[in-house]
N, C-alpha and C. Protein backbone atom coordinates (compact mmCIF):
# COMPACT_ATOMS: atom_id res chain seq x y z
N UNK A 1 12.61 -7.91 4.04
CA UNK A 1 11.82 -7.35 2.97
C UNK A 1 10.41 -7.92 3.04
N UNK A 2 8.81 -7.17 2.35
CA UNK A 2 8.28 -7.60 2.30
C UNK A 2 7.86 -8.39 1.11
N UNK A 3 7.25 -9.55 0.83
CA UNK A 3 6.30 -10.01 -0.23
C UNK A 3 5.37 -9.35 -0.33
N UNK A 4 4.12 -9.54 0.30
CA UNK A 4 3.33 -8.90 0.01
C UNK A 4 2.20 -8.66 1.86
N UNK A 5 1.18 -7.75 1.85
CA UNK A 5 0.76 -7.09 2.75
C UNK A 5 -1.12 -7.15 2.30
N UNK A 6 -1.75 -6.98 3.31
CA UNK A 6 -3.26 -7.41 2.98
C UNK A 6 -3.62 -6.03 3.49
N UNK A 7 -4.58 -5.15 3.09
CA UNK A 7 -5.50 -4.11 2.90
C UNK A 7 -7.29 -4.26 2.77
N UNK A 8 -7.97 -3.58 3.56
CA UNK A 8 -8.97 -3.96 3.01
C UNK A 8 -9.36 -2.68 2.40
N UNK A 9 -11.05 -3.11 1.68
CA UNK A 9 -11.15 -1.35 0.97
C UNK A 9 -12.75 -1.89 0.62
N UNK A 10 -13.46 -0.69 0.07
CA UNK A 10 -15.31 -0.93 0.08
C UNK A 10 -15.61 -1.15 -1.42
N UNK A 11 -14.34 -1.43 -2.17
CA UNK A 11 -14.39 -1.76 -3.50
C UNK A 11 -12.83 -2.92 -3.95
N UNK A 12 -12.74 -3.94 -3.32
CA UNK A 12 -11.26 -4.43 -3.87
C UNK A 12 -11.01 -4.82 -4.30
N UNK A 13 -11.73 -5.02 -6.09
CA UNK A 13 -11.15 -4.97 -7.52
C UNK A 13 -10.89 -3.55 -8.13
N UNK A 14 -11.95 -2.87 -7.32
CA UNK A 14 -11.18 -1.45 -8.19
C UNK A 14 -9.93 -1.07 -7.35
N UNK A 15 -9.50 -1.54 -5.95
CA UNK A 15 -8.70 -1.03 -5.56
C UNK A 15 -7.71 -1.78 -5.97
N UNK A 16 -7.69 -2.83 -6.18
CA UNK A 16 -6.42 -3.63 -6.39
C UNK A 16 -5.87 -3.53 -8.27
N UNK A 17 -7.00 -3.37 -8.40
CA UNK A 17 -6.71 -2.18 -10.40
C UNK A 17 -5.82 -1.42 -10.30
N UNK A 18 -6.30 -0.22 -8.98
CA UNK A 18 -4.91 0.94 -8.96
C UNK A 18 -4.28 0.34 -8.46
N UNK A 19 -3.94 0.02 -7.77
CA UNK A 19 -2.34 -0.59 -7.19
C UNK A 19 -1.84 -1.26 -8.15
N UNK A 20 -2.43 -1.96 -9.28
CA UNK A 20 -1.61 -2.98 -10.06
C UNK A 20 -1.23 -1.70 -11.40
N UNK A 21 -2.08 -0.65 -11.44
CA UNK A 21 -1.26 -0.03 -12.80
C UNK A 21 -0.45 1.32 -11.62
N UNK A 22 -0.50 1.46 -10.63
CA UNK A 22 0.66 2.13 -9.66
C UNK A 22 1.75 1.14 -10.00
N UNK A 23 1.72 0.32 -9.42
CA UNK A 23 2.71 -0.75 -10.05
C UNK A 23 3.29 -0.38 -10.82
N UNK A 24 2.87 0.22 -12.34
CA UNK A 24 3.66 -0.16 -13.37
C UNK A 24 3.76 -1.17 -14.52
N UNK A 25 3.51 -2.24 -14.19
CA UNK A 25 3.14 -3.17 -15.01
C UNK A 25 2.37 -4.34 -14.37
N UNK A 26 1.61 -3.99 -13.55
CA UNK A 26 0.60 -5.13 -12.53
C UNK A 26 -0.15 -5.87 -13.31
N UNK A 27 -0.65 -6.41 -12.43
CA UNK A 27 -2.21 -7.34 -12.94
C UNK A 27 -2.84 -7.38 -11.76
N UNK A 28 -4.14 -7.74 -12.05
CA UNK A 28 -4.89 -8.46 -10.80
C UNK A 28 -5.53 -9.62 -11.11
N UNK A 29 -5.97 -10.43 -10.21
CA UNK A 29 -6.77 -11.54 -10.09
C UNK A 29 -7.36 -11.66 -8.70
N UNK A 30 -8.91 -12.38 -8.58
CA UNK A 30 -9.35 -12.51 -8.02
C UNK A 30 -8.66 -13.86 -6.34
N UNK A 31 -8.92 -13.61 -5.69
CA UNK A 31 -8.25 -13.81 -4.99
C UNK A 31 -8.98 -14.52 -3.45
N UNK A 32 -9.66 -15.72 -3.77
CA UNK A 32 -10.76 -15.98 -2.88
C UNK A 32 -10.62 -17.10 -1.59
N UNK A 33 -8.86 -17.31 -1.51
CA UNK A 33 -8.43 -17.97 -0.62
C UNK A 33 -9.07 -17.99 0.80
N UNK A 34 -9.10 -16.40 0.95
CA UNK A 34 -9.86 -15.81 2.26
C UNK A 34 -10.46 -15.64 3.14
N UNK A 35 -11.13 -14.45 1.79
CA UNK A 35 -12.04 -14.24 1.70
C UNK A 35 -13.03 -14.07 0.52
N UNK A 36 -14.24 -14.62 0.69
CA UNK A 36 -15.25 -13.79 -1.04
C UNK A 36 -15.17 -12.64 -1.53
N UNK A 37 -14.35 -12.25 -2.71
CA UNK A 37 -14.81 -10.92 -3.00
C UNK A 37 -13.23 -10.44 -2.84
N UNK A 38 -12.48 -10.95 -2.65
CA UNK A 38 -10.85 -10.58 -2.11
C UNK A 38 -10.25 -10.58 -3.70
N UNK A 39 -9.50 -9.60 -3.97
CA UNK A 39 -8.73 -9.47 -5.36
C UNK A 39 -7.27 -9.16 -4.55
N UNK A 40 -6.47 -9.75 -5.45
CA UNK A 40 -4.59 -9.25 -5.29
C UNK A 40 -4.46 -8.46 -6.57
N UNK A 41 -3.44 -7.66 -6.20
CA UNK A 41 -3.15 -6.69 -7.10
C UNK A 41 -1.11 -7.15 -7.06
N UNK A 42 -1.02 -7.29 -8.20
CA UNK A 42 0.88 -8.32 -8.30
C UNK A 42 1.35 -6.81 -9.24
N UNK A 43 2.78 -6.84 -8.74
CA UNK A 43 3.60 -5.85 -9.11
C UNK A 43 4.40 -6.82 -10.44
N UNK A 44 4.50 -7.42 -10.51
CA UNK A 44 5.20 -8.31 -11.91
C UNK A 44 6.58 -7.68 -11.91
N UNK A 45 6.89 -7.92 -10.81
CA UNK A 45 8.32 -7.57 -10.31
C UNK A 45 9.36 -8.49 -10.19
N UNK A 46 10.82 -8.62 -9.83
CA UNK A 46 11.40 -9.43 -9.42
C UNK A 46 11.00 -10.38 -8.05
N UNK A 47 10.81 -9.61 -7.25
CA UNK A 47 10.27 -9.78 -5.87
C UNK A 47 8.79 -10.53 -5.73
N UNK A 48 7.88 -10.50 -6.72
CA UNK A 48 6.18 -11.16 -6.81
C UNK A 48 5.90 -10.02 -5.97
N UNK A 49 5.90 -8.83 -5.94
CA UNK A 49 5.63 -7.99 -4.75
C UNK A 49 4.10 -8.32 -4.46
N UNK A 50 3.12 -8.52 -3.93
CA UNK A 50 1.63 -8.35 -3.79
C UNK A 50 0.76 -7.45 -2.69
N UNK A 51 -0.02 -7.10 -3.16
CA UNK A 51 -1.20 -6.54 -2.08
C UNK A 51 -2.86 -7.57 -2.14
N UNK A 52 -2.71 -8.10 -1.32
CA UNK A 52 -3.89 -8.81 -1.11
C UNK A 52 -5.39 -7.58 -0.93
N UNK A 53 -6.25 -7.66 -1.24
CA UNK A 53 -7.15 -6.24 -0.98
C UNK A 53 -8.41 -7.14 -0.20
N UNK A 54 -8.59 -7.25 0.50
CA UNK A 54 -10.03 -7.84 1.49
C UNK A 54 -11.09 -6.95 1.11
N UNK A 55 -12.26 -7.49 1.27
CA UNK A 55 -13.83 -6.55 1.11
C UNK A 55 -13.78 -5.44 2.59
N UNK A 56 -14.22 -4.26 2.88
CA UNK A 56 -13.73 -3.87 3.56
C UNK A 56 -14.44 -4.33 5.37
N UNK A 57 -14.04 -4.36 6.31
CA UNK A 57 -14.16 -5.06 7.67
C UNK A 57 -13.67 -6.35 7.68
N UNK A 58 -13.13 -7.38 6.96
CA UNK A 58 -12.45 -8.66 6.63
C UNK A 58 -11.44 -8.68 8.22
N UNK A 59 -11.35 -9.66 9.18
CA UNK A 59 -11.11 -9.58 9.86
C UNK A 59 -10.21 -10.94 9.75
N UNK A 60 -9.12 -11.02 9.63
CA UNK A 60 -8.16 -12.21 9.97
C UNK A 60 -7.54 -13.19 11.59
N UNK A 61 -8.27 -14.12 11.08
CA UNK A 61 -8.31 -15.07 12.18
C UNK A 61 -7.95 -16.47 12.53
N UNK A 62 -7.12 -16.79 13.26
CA UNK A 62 -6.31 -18.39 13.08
C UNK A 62 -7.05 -19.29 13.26
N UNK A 63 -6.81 -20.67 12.66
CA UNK A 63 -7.51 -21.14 12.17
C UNK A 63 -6.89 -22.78 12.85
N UNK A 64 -7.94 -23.44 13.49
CA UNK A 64 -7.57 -24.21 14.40
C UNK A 64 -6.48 -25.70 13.32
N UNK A 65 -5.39 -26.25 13.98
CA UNK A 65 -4.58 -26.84 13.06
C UNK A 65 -3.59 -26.32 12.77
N UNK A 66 -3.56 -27.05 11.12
CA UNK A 66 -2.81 -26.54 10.06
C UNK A 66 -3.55 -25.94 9.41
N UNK A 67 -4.46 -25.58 9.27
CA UNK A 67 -5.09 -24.89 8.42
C UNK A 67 -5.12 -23.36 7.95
N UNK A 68 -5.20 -23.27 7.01
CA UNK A 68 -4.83 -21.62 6.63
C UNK A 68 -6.09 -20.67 7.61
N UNK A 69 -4.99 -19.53 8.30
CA UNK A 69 -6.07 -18.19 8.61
C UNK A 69 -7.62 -18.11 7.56
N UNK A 70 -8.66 -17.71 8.48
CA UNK A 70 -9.79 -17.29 7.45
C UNK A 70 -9.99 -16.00 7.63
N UNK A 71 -10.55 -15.59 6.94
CA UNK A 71 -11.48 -14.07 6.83
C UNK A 71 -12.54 -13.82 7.25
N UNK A 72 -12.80 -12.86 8.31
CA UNK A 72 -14.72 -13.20 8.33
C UNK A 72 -14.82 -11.47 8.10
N UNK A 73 -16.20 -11.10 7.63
CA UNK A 73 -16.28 -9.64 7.81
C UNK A 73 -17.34 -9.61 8.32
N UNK A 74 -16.99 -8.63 9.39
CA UNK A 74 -17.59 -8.00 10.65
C UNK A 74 -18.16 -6.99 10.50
N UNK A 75 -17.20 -5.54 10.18
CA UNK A 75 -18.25 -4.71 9.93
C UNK A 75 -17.54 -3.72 9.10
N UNK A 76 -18.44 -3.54 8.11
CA UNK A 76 -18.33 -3.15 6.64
C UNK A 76 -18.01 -1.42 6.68
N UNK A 77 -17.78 -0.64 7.87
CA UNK A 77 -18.50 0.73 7.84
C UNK A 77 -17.05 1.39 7.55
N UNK A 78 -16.94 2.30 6.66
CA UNK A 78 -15.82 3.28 6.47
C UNK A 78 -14.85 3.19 8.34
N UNK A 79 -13.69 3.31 8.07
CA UNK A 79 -13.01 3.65 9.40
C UNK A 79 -11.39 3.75 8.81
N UNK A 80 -10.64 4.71 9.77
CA UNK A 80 -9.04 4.84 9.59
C UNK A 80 -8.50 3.75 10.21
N UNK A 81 -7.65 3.75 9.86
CA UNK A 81 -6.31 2.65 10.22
C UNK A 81 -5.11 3.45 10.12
N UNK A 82 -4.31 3.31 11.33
CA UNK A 82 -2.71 3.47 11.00
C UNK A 82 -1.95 2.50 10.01
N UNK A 83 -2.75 1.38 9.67
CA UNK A 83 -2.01 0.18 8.46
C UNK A 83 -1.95 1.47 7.11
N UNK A 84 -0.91 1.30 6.44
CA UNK A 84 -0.68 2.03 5.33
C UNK A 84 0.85 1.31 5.26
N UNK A 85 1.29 1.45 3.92
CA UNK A 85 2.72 1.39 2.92
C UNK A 85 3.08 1.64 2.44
N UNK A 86 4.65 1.41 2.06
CA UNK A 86 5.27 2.40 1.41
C UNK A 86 5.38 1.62 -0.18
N UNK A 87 5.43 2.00 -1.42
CA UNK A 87 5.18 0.95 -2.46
C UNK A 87 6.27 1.73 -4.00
N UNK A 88 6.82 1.24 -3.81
CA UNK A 88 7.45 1.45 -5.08
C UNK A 88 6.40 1.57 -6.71
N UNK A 89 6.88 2.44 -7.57
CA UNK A 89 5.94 2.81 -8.47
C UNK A 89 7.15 3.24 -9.79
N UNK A 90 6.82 2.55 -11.35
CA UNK A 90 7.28 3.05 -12.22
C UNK A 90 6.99 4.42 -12.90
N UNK A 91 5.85 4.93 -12.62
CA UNK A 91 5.35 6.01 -13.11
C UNK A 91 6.05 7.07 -12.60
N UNK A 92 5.52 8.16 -12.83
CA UNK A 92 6.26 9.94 -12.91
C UNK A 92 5.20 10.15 -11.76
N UNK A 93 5.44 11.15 -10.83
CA UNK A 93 4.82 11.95 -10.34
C UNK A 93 3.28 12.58 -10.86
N UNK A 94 3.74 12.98 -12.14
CA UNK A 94 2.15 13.36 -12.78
C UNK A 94 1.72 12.41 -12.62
N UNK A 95 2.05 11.62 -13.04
CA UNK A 95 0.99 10.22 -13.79
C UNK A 95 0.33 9.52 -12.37
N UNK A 96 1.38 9.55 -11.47
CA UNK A 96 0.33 9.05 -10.28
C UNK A 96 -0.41 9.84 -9.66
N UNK A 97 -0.41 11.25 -10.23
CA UNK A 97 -1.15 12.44 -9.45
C UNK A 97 -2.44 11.86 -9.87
N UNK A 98 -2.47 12.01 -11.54
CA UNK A 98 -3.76 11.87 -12.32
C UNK A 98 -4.48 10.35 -12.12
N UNK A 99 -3.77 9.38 -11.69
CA UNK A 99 -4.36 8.33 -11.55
C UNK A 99 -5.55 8.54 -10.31
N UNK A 100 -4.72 9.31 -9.50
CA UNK A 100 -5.24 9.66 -7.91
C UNK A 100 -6.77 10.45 -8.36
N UNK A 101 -6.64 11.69 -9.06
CA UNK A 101 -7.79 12.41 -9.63
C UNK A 101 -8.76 11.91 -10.37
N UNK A 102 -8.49 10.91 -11.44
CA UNK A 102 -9.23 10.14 -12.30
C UNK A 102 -9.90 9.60 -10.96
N UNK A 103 -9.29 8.49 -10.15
CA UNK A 103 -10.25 8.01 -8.43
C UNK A 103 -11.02 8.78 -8.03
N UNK A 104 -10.98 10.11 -7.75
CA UNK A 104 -11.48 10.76 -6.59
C UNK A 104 -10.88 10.68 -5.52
N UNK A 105 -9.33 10.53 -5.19
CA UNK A 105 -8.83 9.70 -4.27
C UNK A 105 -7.67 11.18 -4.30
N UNK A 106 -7.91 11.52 -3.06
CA UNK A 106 -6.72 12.57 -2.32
C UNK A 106 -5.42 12.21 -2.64
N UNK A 107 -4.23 13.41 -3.06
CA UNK A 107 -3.19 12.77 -3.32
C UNK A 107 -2.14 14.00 -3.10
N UNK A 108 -1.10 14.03 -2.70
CA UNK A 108 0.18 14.93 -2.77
C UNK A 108 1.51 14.59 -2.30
N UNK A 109 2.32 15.50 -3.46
CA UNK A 109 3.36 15.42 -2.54
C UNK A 109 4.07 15.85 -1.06
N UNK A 110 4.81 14.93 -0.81
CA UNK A 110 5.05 15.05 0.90
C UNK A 110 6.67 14.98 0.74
N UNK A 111 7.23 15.85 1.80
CA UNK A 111 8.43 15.32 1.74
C UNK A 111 8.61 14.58 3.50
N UNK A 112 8.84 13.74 3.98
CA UNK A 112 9.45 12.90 5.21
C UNK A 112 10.51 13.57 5.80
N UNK A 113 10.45 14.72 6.69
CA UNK A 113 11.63 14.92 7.51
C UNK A 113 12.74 15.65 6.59
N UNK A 114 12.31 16.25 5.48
CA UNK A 114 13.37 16.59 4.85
C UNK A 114 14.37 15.32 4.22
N UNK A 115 13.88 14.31 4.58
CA UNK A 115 14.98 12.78 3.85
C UNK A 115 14.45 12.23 2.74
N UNK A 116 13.17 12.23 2.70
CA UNK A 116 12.88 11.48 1.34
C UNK A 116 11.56 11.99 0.66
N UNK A 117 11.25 12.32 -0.09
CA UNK A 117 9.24 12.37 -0.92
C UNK A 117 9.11 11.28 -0.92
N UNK A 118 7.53 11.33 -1.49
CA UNK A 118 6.46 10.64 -1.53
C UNK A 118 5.77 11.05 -1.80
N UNK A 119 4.77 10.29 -2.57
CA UNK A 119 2.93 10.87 -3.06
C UNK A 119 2.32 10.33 -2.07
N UNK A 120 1.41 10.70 -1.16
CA UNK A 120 0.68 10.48 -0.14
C UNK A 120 -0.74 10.23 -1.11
N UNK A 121 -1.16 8.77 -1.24
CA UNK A 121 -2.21 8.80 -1.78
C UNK A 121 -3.30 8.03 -0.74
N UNK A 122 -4.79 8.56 -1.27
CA UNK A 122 -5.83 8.34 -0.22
C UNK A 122 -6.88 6.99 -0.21
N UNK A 123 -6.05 5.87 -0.67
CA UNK A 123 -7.61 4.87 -1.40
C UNK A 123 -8.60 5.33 -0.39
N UNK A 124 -9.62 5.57 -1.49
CA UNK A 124 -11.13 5.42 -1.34
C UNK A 124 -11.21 6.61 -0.36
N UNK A 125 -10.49 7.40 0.24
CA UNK A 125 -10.27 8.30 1.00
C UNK A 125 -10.44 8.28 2.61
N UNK A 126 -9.75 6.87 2.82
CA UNK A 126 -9.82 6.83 3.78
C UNK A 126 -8.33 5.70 4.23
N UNK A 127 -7.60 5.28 3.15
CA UNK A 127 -6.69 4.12 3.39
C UNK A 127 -5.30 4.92 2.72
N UNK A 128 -4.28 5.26 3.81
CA UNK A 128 -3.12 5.78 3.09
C UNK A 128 -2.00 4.94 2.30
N UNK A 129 -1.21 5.31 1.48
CA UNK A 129 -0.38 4.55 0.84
C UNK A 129 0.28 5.47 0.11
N UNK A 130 1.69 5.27 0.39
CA UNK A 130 2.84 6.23 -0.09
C UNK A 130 3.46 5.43 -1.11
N UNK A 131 3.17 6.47 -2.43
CA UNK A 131 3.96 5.92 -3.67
C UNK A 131 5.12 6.62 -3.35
N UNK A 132 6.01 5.57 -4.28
CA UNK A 132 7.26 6.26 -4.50
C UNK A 132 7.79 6.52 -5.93
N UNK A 133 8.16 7.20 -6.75
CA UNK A 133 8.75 7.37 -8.08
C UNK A 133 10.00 6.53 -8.14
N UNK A 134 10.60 6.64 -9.21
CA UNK A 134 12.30 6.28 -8.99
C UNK A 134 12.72 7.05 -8.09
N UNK A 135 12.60 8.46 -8.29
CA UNK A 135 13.74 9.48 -7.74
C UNK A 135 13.36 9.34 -5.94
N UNK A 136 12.05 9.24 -5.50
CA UNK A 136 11.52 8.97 -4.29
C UNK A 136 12.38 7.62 -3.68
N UNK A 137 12.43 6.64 -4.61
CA UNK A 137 12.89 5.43 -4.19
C UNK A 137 14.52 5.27 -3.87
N UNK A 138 14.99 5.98 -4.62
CA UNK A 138 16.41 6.29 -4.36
C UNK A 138 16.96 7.22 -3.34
N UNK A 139 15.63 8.24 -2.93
CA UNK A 139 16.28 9.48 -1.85
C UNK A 139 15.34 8.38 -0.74
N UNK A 140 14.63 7.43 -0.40
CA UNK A 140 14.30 6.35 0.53
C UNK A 140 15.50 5.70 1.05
N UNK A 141 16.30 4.91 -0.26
CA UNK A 141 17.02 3.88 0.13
C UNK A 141 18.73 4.96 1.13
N UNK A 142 18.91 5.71 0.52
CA UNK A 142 19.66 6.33 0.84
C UNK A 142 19.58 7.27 1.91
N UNK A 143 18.23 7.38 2.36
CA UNK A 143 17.94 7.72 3.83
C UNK A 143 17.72 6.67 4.97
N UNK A 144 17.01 6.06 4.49
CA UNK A 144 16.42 5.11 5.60
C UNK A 144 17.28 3.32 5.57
N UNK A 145 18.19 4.07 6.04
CA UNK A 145 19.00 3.12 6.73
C UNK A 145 19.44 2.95 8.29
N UNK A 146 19.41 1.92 8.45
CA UNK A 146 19.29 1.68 10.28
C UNK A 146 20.88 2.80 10.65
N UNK A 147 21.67 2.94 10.15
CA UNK A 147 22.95 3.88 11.14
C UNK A 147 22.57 5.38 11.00
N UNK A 148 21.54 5.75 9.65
CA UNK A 148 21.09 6.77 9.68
C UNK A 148 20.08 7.52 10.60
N UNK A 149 18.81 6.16 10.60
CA UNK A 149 18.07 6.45 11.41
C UNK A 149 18.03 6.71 12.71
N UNK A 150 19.33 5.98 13.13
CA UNK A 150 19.66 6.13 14.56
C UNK A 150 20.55 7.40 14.55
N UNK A 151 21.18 8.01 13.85
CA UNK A 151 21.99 9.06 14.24
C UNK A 151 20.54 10.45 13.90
N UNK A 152 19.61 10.29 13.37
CA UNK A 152 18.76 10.97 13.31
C UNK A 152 17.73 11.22 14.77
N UNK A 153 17.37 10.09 15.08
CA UNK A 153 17.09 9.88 16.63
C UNK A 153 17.88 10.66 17.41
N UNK A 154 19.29 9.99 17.70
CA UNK A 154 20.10 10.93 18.33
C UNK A 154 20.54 12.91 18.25
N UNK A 155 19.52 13.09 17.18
CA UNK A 155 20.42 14.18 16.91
C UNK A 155 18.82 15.02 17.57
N UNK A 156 17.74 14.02 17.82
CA UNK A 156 16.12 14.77 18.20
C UNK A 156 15.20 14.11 17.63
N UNK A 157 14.58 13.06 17.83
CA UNK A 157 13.30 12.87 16.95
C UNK A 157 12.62 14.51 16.51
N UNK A 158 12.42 13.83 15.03
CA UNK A 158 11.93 14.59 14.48
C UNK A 158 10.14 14.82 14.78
N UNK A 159 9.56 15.84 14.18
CA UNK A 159 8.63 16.16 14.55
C UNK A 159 7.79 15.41 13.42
C-alpha cells in the first residue's frame, strides 16, 4: 500500500487545498522539509494517506550520508508526466465534478476496461489524477486484483 506520493504543480497550496477537500475531510500544511514553497495535502484517514505537492520542476535528489533527499528546482515550465494516481474520495461524483469546474481543471468520467470508473481529473491541466467515489472504490477493489489481472492479460491485453 501506499502512504503517501509527491506531485509537483505551478501553484502547491492551491493544489494541495483540492486534494485535501477531494479527500473528504483533509487539511493541508505547509510542508518545507524539501523544498520552499512545498505544501502536503493529508487525507485524515486511517492510513495518514498524503500527497506531498512540490513547486512545479522540484527535482528529487540523494543526498550524500544519512541525510534526507533535497529538492532543487530546475525548471519551472508547464510539462506532462506519466506520474498520476489513483486516490480514494468521500464525495459524490457531482461534487467532484464541480470542484474540478470551480478549478478550471478538466474532469470526467472514465470507465477502465469496462472493470472499474473513475473521474479523470486534470490539476492545473496538465497533472492527471483519478478520483474514486465509494462506488468507484469498490468496483476497483473487486477488479484489480493480481488473479484477475492476470486472467485478463491472458484472455488479450486490453486496449
Amino acid at each position: 500500500m501506499l502512504f503517501h506520493l509527491s506531485i509537483d504543480a505551478g501553484d502547491p497550496q492551491r493544489v494541495a487545498a483540492v486534494l485535501a477537500e477531494l479527500f473528504g475531510d483533509g487539511a493541508i500544511t505547509p510542508f518545507p522539509p524539501v523544498a520552499e514553497g512545498s505544501w502536503l495535502a493529508m487525507a485524515g484517514d486511517d492510513r495518514n494517506t498524503m500527497v506531498e505537492v512540490y513547486p512545479r520542476g522540484t527535482e528529487l535528489h540523494e543526498a550524500a550520508g544519512g541525510d534526507d533527499a533535497i529538492g532543487i528546482i530546475r525548471d519551472a515550465s508547464p510539462r506532462r508526466s506519466a506520474t498520476h494516481f489513483a486516490m480514494a474520495s468521500r464525495l459524490t461524483q457531482e461534487a467532484i465534478l464541480a470542484i474540478a469546474a470551480r478549478e478550471g481543471w478538466p474532469a470526467k468520467y472514465c470507465n477502465r476496461g469496462g472493470m472499474f470508473g473513475v473521474i479523470e481529473l486534470w490539476i492545473e491541466g496538465d497533472r492527471m489524477v483519478e478520483v474514486l467515489t465509494a462506488e468507484m472504490q469498490a468496483e476497483y477493489l473487486a477488479a484489480m486484483t493480481v488473479p484477475n489481472w492476470q486472467a485478463v492479460l491472458a484472455a488479450g491485453a486490453p486496449a
